[in-house]
Protein backbone atom coordinates (compact mmCIF):
# COMPACT_ATOMS: atom_id res chain seq x y z
CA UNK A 1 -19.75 10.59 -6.41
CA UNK A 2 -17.69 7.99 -4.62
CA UNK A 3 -15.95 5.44 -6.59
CA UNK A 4 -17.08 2.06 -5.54
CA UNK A 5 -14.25 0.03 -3.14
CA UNK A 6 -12.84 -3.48 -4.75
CA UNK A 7 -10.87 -5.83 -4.25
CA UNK A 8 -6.99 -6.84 -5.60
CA UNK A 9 -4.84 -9.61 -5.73
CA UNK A 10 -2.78 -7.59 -3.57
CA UNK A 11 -5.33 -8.85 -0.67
CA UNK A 12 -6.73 -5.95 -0.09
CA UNK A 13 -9.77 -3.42 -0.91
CA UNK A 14 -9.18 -0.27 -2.39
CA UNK A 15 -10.87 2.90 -3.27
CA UNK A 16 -9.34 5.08 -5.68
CA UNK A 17 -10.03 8.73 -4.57
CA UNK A 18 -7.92 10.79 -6.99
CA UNK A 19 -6.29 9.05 -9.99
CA UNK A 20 -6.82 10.60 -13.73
CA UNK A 21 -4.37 10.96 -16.06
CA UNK A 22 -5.07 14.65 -16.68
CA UNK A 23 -3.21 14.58 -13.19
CA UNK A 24 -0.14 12.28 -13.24
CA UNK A 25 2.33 13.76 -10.82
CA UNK A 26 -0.34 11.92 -8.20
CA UNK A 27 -2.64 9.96 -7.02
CA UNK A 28 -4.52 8.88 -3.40
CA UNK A 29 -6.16 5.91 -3.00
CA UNK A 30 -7.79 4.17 0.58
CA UNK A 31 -6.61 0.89 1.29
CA UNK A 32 -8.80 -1.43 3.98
CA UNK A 33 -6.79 -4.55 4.91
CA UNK A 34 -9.15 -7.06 6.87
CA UNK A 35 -8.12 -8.63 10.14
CA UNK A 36 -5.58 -11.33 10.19
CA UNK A 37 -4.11 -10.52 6.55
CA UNK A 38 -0.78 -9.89 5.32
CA UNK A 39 -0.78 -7.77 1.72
CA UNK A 40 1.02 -9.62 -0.87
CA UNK A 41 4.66 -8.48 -1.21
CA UNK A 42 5.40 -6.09 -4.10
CA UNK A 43 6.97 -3.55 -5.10
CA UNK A 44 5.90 -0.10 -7.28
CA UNK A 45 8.57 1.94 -9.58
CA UNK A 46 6.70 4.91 -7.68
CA UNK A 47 7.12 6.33 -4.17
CA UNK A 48 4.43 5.97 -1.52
CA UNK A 49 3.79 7.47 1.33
CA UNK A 50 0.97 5.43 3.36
CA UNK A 51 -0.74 7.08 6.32
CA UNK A 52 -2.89 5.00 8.73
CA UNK A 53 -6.50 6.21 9.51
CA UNK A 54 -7.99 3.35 11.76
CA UNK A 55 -6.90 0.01 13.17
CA UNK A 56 -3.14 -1.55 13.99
CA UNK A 57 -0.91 -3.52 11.89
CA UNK A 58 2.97 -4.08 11.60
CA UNK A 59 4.48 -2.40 8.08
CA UNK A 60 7.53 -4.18 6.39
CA UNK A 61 9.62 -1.99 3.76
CA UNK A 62 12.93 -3.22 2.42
CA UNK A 63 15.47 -4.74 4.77
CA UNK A 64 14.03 -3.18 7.64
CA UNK A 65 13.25 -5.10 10.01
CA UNK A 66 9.37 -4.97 10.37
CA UNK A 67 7.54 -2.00 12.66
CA UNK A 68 3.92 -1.08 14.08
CA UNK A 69 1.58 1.07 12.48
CA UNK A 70 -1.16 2.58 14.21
CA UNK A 71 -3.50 6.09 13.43
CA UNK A 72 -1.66 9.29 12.52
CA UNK A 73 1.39 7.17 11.66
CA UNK A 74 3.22 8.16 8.29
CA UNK A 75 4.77 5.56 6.44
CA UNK A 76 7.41 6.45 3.41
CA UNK A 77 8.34 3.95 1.19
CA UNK A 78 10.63 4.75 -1.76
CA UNK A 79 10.19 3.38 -5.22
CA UNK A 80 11.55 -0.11 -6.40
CA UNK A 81 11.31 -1.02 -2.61
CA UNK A 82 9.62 -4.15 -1.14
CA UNK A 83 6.62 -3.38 0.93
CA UNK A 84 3.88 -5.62 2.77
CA UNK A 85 1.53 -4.73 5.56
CA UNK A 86 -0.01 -7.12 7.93
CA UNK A 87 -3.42 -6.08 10.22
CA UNK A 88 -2.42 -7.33 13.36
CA UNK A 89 -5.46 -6.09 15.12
CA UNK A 90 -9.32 -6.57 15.32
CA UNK A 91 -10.86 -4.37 13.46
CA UNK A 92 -10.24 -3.51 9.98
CA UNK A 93 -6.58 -1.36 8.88
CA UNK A 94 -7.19 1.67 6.79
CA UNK A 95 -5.02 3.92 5.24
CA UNK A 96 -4.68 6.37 2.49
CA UNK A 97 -2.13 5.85 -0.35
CA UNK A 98 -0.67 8.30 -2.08
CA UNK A 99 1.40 7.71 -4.82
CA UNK A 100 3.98 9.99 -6.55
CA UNK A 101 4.16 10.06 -9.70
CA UNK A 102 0.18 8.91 -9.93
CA UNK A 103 0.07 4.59 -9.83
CA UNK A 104 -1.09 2.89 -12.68
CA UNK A 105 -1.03 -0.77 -12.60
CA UNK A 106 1.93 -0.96 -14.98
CA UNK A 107 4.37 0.15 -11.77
CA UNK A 108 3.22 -2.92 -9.93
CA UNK A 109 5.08 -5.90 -9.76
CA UNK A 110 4.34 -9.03 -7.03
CA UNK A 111 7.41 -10.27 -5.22
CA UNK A 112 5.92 -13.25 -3.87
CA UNK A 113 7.89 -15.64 -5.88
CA UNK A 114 11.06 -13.32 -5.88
CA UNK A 115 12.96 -13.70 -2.71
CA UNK A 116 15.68 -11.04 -3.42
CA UNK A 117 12.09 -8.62 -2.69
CA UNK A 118 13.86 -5.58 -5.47
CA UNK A 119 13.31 -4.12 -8.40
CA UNK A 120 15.87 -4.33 -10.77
């Protein structure tokens, strides 16, 4: 059975695939990001590693300066870091998510209204 896609403050939809807690050194979730938006800016106390299935967009993580994304591209972003993701193209941007350990919503933390964009 499928679990059923829905939507987060984050401004995106998301499907979790794999996330139980009799399994929390990881979990894998696809993200669909619709055309024209930018995710919120946040930040997880977990590492992620996103990989892009279908459409284009341009990835911001940390300091760096910002980058394209596009299918087969592999996207590591470290814990406590500042991440968005903006779909820069037509069509939707999918990726998976995977999360290590396993995300729970208690490792989530917006940065919209925190310009310094870290953890601390």
């Amino acid at each position: 059975m499928t679990a059923p896609e829905f939507w987060t403050d984050e401004r995106c939809f998301i499907t979790e695939l794999v996330n139980v807690e009799s399994l929390p050194n990881a979990s894998l979730a696809r993200c669909r990001v619709e055309p024209g938006t930018l995710t919120q800016k946040h930040a997880l106390t977990v590492r992620e590693w996103y990989v892009i299935i279908a459409g284009t967009g341009e990835m911001f993580v940390g300091d760096a300066r910002s980058f394209p994304v596009a299918p087969g591209d592999v996207v590591d972003i470290p814990a406590n870091t500042s991440q968005q993701i903006h779909n820069t193209g037509e069509h939707d941007l999918v990726f998976h998510c995977l999360c290590m350990p396993r995300f729970s919503e208690t490792c989530y933390r917006s940065l919209e209204d925190d310009p310094s964009g870290e953890l601390s």
